[in-house]
N, C-alpha and C. Protein backbone atom coordinates (compact mmCIF):
# COMPACT_ATOMS: atom_id res chain seq x y z
N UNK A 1 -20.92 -14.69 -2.65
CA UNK A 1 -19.95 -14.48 -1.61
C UNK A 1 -20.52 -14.79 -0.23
N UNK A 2 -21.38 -15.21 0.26
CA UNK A 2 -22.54 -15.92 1.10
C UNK A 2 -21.52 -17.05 1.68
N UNK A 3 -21.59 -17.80 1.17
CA UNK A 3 -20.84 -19.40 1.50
C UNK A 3 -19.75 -19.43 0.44
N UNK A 4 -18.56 -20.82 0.75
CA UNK A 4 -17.80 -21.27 0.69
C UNK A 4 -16.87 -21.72 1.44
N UNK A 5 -15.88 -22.49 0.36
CA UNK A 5 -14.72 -22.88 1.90
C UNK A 5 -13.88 -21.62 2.16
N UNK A 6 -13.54 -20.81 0.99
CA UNK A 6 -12.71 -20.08 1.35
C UNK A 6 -12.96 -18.67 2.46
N UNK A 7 -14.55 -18.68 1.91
CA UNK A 7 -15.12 -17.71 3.06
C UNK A 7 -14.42 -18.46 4.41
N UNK A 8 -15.31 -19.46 4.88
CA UNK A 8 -15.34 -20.20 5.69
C UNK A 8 -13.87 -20.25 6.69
N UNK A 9 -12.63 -20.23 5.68
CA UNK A 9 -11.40 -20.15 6.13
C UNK A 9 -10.95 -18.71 6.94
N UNK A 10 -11.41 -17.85 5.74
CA UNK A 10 -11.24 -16.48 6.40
C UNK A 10 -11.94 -16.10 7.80
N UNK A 11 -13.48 -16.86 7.56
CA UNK A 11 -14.25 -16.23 9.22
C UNK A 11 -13.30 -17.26 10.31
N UNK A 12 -12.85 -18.02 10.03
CA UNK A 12 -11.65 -19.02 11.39
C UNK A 12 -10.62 -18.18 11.51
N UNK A 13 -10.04 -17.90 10.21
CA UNK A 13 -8.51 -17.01 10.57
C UNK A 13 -9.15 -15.71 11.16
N UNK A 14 -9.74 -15.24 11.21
CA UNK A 14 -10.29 -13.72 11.51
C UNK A 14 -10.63 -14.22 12.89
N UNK A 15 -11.48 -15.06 13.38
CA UNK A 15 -11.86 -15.58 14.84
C UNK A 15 -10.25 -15.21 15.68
N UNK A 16 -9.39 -16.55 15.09
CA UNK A 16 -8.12 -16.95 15.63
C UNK A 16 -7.25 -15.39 15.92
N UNK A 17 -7.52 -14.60 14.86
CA UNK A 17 -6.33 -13.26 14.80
C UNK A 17 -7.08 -12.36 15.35
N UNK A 18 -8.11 -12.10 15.77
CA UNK A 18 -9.28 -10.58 16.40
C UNK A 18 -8.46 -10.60 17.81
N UNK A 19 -7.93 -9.91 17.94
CA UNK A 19 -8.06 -9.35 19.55
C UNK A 19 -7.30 -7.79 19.61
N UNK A 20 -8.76 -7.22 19.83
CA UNK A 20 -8.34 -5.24 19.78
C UNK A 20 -7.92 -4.66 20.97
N UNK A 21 -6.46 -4.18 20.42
CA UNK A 21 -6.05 -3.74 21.44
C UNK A 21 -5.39 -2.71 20.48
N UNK A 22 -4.50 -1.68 21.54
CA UNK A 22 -3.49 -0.37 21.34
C UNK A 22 -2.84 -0.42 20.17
N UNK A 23 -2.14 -1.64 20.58
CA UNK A 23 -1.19 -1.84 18.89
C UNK A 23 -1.18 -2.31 17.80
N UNK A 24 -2.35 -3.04 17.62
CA UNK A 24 -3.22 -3.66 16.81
C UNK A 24 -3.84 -2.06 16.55
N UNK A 25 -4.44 -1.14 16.92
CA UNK A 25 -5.16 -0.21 16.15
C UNK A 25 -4.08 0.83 15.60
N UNK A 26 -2.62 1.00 16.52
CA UNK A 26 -2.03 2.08 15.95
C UNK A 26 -1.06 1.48 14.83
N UNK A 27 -0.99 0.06 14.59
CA UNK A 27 -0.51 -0.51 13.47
C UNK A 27 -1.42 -0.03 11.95
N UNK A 28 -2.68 -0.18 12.68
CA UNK A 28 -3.87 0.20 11.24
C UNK A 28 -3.54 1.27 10.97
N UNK A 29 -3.46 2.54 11.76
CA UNK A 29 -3.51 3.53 12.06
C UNK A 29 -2.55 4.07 10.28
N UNK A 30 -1.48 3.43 10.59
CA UNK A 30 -0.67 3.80 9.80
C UNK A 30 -0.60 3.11 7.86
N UNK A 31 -1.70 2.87 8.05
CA UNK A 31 -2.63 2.66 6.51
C UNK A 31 -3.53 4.01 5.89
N UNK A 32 -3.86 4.63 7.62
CA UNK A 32 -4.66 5.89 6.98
C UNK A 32 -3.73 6.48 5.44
N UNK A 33 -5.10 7.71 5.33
CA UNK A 33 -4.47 8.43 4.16
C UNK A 33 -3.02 9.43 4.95
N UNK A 34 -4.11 10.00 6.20
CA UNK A 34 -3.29 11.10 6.84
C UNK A 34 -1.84 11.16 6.90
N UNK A 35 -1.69 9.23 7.08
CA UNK A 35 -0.29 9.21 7.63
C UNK A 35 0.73 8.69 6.53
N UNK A 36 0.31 7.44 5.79
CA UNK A 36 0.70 7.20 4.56
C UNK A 36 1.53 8.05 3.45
N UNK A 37 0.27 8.72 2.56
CA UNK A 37 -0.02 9.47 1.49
C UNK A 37 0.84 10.98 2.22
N UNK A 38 1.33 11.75 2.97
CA UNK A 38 2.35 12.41 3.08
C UNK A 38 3.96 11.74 3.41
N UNK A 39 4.02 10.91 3.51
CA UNK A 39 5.64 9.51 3.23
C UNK A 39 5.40 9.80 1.84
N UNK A 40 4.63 9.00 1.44
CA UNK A 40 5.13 9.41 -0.50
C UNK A 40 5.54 10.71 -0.62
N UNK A 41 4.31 11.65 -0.16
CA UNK A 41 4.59 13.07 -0.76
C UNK A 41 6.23 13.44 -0.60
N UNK A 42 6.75 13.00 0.66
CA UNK A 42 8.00 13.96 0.99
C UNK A 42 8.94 13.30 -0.12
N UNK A 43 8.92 11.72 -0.35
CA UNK A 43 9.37 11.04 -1.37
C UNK A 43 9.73 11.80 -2.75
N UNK A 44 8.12 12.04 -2.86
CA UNK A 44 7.88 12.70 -4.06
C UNK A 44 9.08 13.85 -4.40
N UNK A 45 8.60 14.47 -3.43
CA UNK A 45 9.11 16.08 -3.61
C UNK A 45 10.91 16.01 -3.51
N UNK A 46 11.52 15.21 -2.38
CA UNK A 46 12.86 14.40 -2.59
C UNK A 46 13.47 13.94 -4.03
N UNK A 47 12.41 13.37 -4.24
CA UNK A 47 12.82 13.02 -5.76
C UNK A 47 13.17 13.62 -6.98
N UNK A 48 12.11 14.58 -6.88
CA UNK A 48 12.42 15.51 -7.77
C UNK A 48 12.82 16.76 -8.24
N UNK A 49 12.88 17.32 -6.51
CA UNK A 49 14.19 18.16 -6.21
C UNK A 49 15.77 17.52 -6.74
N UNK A 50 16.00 16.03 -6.47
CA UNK A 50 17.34 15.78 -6.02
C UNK A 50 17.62 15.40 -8.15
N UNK A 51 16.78 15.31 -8.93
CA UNK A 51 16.46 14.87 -10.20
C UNK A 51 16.49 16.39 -10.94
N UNK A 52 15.73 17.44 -10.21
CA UNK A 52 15.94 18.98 -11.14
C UNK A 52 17.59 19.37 -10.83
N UNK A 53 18.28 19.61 -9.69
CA UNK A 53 18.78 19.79 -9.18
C UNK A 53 20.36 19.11 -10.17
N UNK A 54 20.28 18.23 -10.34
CA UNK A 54 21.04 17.17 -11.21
C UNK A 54 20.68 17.36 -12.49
N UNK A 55 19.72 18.55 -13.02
CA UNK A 55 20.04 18.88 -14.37
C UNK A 55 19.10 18.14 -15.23
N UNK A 56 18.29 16.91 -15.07
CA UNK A 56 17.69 15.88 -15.61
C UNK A 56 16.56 16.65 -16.47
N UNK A 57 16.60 16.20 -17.73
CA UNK A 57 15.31 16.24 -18.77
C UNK A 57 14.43 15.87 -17.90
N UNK A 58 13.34 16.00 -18.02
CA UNK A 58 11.24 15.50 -17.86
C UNK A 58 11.95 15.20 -16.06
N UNK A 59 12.05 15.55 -15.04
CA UNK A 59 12.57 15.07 -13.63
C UNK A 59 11.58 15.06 -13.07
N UNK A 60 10.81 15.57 -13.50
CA UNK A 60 9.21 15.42 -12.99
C UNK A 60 8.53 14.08 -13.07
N UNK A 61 9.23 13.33 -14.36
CA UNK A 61 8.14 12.20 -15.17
C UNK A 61 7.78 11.06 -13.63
N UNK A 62 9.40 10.64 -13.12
CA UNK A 62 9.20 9.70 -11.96
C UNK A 62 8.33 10.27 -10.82
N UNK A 63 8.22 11.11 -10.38
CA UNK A 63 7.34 11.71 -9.33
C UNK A 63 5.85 11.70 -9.49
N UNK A 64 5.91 11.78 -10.70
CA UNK A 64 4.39 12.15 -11.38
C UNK A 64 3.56 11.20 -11.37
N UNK A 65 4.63 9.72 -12.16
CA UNK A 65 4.17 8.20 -12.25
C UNK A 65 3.45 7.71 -10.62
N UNK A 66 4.56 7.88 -9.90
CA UNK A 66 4.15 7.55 -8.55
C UNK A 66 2.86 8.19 -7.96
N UNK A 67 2.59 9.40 -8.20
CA UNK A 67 1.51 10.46 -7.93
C UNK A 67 0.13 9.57 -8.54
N UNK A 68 0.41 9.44 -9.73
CA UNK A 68 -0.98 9.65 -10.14
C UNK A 68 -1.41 7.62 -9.80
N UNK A 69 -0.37 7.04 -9.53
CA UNK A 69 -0.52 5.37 -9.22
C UNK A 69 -1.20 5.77 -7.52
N UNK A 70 -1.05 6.84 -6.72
CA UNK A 70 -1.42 6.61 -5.91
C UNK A 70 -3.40 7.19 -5.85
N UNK A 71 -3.13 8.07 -6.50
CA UNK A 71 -4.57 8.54 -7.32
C UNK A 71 -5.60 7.13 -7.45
N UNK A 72 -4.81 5.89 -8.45
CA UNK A 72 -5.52 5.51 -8.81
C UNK A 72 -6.10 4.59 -7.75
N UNK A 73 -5.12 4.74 -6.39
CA UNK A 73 -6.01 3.08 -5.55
C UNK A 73 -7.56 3.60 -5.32
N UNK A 74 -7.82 4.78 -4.94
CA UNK A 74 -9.55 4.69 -4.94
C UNK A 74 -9.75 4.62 -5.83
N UNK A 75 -9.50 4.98 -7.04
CA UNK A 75 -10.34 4.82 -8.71
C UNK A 75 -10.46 3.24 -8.63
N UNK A 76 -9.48 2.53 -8.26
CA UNK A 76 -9.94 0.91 -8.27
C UNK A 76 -10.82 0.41 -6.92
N UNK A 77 -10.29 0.99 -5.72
CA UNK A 77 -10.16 0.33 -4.61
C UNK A 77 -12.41 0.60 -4.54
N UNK A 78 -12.22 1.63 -4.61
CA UNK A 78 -14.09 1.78 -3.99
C UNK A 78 -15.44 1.33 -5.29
N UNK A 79 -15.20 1.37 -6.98
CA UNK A 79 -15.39 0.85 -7.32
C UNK A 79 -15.05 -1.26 -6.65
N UNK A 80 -14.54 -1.78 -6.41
CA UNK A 80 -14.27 -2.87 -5.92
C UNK A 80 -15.08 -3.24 -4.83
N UNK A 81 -15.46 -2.43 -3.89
CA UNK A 81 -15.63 -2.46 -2.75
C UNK A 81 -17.79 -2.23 -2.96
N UNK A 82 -17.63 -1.41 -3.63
CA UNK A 82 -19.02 -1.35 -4.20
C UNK A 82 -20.07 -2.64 -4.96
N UNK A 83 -18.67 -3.14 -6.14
CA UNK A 83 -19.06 -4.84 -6.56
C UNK A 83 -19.30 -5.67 -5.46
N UNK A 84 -18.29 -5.80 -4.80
CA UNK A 84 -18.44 -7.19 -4.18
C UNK A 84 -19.25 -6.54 -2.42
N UNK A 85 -19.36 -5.51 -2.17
CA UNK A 85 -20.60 -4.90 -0.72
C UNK A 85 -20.26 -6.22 0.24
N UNK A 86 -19.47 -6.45 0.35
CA UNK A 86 -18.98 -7.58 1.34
C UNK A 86 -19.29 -6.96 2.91
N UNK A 87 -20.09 -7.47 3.63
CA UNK A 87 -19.92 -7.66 5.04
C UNK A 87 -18.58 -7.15 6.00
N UNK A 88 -18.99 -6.48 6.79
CA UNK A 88 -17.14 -6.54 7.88
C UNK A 88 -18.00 -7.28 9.10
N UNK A 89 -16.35 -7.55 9.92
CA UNK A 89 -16.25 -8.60 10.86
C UNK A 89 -17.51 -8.12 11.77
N UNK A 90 -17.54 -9.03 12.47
CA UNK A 90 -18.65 -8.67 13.71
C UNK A 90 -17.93 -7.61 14.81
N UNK A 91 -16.74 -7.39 14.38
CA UNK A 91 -15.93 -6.18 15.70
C UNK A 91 -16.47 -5.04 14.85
N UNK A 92 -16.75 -4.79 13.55
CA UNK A 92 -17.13 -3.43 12.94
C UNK A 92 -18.77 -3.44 13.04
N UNK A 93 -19.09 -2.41 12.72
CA UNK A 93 -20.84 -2.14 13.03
C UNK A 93 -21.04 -2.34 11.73
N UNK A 94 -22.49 -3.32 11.55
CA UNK A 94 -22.93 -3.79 10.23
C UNK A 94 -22.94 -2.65 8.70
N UNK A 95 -22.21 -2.79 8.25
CA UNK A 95 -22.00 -2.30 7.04
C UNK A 95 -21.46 -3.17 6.24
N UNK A 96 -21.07 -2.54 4.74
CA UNK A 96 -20.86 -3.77 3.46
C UNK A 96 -19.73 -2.24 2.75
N UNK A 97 -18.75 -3.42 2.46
CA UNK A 97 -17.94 -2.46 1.54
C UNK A 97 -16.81 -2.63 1.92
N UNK A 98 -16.25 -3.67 2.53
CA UNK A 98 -15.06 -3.77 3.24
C UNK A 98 -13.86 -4.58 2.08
N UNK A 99 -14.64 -5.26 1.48
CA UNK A 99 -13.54 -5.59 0.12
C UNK A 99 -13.33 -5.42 -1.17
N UNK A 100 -12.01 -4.85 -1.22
CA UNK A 100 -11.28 -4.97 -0.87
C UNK A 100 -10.71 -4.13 0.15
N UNK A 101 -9.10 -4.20 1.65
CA UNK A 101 -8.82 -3.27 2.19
C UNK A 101 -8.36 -1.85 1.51
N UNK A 102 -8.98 -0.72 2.00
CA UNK A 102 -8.35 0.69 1.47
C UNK A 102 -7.38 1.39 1.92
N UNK A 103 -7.17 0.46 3.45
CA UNK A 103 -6.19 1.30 3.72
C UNK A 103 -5.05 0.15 3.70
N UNK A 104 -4.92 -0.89 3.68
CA UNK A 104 -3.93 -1.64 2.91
C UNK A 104 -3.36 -1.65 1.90
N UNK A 105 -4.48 -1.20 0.76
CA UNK A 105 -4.00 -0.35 -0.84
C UNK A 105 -3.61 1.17 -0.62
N UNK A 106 -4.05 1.63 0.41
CA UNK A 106 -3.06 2.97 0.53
C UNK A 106 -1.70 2.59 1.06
N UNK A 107 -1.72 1.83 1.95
CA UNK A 107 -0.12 1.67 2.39
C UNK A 107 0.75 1.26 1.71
N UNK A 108 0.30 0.24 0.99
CA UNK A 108 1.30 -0.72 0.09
C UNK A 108 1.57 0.45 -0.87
N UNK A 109 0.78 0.66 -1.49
CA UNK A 109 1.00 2.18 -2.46
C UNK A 109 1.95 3.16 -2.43
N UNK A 110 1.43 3.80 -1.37
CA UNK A 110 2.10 4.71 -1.04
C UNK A 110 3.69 4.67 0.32
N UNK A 111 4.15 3.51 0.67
CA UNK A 111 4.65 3.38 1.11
C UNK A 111 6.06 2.47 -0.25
N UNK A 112 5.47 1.90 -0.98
CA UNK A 112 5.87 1.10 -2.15
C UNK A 112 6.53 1.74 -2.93
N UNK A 113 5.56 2.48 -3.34
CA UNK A 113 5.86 3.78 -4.21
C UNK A 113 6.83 4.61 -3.80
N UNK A 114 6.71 5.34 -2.76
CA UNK A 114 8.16 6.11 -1.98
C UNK A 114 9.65 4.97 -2.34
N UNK A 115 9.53 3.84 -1.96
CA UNK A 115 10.90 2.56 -1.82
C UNK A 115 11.18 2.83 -3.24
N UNK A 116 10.05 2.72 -4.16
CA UNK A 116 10.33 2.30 -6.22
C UNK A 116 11.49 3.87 -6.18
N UNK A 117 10.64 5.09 -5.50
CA UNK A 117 11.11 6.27 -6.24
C UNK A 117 12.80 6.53 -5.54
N UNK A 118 13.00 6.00 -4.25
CA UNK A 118 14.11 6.10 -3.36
C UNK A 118 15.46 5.21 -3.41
N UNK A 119 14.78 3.80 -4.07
CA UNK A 119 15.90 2.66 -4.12
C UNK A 119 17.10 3.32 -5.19
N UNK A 120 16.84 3.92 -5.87
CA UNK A 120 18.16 4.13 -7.02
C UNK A 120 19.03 5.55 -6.63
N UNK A 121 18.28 6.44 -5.48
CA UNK A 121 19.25 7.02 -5.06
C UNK A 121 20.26 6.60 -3.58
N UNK A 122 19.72 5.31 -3.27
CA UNK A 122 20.70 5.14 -2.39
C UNK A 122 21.54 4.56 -2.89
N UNK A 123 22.92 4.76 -2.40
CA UNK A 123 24.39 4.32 -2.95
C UNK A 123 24.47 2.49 -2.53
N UNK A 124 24.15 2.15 -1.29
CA UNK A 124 24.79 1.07 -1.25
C UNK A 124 23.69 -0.07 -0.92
N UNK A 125 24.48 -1.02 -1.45
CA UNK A 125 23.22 -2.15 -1.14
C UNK A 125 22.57 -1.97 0.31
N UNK A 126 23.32 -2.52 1.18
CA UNK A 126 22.74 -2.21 2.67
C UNK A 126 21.30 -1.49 3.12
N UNK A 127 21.96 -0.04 2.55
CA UNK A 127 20.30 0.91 2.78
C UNK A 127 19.27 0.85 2.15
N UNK A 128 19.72 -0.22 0.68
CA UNK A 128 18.28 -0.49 0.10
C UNK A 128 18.26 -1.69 0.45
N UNK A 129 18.23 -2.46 0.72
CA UNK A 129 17.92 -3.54 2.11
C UNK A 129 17.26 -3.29 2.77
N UNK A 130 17.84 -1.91 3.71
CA UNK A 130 16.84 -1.56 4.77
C UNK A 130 15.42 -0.58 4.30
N UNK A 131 15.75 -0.15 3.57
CA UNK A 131 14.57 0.73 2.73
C UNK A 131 13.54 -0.58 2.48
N UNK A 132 13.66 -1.57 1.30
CA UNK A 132 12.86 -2.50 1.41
C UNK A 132 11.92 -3.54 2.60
N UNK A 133 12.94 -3.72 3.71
CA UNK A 133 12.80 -4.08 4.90
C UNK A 133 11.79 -3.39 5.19
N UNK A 134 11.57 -1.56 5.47
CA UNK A 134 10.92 -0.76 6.09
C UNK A 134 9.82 -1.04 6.08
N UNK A 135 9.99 -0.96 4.25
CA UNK A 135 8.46 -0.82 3.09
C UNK A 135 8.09 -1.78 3.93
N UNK A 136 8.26 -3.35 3.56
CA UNK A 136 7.46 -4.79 3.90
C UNK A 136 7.05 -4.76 5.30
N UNK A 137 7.93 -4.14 6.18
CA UNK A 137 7.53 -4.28 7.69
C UNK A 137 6.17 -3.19 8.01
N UNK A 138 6.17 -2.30 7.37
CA UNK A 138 4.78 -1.39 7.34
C UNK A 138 3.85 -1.67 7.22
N UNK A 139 3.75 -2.60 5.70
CA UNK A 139 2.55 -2.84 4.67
C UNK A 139 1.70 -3.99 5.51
N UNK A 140 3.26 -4.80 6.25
CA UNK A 140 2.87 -6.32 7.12
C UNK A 140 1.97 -5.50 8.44
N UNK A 141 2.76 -4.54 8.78
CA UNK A 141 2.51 -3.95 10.40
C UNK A 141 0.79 -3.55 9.91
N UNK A 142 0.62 -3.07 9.19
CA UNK A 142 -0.89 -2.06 8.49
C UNK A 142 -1.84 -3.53 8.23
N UNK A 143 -1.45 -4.10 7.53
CA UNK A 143 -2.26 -6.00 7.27
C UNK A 143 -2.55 -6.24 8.83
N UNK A 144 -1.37 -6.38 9.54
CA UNK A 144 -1.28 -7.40 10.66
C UNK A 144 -2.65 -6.75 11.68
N UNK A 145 -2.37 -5.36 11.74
CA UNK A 145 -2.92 -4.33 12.62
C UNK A 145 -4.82 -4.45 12.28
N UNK A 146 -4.87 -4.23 10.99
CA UNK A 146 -6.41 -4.53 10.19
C UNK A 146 -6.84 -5.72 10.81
N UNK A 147 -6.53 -6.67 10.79
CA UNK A 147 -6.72 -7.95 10.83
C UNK A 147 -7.32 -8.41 12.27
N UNK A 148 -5.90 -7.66 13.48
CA UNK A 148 -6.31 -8.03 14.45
C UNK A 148 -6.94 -6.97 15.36
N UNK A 149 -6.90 -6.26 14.73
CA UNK A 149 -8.00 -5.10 15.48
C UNK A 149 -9.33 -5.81 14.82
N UNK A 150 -9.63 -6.14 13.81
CA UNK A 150 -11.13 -6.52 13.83
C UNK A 150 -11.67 -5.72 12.75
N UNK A 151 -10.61 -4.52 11.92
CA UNK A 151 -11.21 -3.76 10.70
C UNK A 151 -11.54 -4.13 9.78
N UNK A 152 -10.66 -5.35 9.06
CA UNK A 152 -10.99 -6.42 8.27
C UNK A 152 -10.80 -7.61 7.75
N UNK A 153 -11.16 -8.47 7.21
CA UNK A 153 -11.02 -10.15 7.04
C UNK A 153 -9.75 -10.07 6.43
N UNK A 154 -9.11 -10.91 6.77
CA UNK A 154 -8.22 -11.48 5.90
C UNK A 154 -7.85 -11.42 4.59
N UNK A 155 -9.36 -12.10 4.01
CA UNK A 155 -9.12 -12.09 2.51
C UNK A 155 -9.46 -10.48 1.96
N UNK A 156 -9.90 -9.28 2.69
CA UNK A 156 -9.58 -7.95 2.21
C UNK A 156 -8.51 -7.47 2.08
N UNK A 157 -7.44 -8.29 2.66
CA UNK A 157 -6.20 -7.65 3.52
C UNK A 157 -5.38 -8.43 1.53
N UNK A 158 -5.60 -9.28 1.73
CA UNK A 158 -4.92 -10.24 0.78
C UNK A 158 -5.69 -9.97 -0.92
N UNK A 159 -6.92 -9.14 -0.80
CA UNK A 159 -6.78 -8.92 -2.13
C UNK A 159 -6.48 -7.47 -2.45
N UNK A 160 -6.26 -6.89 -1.42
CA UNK A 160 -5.39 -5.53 -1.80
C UNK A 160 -3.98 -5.99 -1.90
N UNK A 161 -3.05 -6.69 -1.34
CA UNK A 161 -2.31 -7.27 -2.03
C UNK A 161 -1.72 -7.45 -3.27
N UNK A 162 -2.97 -8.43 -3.23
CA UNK A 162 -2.72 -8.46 -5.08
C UNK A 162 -3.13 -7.62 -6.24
N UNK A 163 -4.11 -6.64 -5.45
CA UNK A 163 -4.32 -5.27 -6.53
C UNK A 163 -2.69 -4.63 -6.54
N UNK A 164 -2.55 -4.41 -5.09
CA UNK A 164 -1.27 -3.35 -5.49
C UNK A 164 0.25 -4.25 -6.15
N UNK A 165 0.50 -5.23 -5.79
CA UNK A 165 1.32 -6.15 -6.15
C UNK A 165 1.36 -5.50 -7.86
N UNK A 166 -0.06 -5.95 -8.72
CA UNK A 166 0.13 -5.49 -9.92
C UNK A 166 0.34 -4.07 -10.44
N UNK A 167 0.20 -2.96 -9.54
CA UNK A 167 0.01 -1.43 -9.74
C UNK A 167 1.56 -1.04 -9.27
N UNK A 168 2.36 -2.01 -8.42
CA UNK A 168 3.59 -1.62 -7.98
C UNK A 168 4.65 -2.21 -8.89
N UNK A 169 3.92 -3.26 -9.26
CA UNK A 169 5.02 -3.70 -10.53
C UNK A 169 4.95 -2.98 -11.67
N UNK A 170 3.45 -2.46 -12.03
CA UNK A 170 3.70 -1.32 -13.13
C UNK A 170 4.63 -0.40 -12.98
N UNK A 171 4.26 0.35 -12.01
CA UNK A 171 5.45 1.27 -11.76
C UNK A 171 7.10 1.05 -11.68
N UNK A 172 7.35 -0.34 -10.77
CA UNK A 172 8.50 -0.33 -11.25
C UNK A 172 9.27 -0.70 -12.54
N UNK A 173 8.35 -1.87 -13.08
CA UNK A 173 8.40 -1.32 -14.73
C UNK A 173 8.59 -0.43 -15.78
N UNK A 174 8.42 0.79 -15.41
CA UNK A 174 8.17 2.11 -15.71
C UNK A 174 9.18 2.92 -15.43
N UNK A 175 9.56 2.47 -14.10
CA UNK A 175 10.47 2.93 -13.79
C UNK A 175 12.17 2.59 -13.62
N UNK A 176 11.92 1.24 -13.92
CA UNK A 176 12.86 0.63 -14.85
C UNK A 176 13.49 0.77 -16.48
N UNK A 177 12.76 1.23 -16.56
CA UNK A 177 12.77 1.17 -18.52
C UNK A 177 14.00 2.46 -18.52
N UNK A 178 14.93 2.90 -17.51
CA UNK A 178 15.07 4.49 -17.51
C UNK A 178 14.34 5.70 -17.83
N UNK A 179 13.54 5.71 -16.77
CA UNK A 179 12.58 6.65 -16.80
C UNK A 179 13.63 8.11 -16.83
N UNK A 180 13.33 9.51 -16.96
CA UNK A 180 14.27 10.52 -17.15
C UNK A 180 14.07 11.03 -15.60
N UNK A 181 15.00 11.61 -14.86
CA UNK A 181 14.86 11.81 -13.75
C UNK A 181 15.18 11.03 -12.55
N UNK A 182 15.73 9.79 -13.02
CA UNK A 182 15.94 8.81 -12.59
C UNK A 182 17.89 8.23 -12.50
N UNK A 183 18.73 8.06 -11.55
CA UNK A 183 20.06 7.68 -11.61
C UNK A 183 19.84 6.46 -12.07
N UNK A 184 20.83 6.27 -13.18
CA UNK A 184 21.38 4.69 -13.37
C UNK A 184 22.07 4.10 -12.84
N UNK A 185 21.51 2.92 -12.11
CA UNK A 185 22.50 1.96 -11.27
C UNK A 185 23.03 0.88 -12.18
């Protein structure tokens, strides 16, 4: 991980996108756990209030799925980060461990995860439009924010991505199949 082109691409795009400022850090900001990982929770707990409440067998099962998918981004994310001891930008103080992003796999996660558990109780297309909208504009705002504050390269930003891409499609998989606890649309 020394050389290549693709390195090579990332230290240009990272040059071109670095400039730390206010909103660039309070964009990151909102990848933390602090701020993230309680959006799911209220999700959570929404969910399966509005699922007991409605009488539902196992109403727990969907809440739970989402719970423990968010569990797993450090079970993947710091193992990952340990393999590949990657370098951060020259705006961070020399350390190794920056790839993949963690707080990009927390956002997407846990911001993802809330949309999977929320889309089937909204009634009309429109608000799950805007629900989806939210999700993507966050996950982008949390990427965009990493990036140009200087927290991390590009290609950290882009292979949490594709970790959660596959961990969010599990779930909605899962949660597709009619999970119990869950309205049928």
């Amino acid at each position: 991980m020394a050389d290549g082109p693709l390195l090579r691409v990332d230290e240009g795009l990272s040059r071109a996108l670095v400039h730390p400022d206010r909103a660039s850090e309070l964009l990151a900001d909102l990848g933390n756990i602090q701020v993230a990982v309680p959006v799911l929770a209220v999700a959570l707990v929404y969910t399966a209030w509005r699922s007991r409440r409605m009488g539902t067998d196992r109403w727990w099962v969907a809440p739970l799925a989402a719970a423990l998918l968010m569990v797993l981004v450090p079970a993947l994310v710091v193992p990952l980060k340990e393999l590949t001891d990657r370098p951060g930008t020259p705006v961070v103080p020399p350390a190794t461990g920056y790839y993949p992003s963690g707080h990009t796999a927390t956002a997407a996660v846990a911001y993802g995860g809330a949309t999977l558990l929320l889309l089937p109780w909204l009634r009309s297309t429109a608000a799950r439009r805007l629900l989806l909208a939210l999700c993507a504009a966050l996950v982008l705002g949390v990427s965009f924010g990493l990036v140009r504050r200087g927290y991390h390269w590009p290609l950290d930003v882009v292979a949490s991505w594709c970790l959660c891409a596959v961990l969010l499609s599990s779930l909605w998989l899962f949660l597709g199949r009619g999970t119990p606890g869950r309205p049928q649309r």
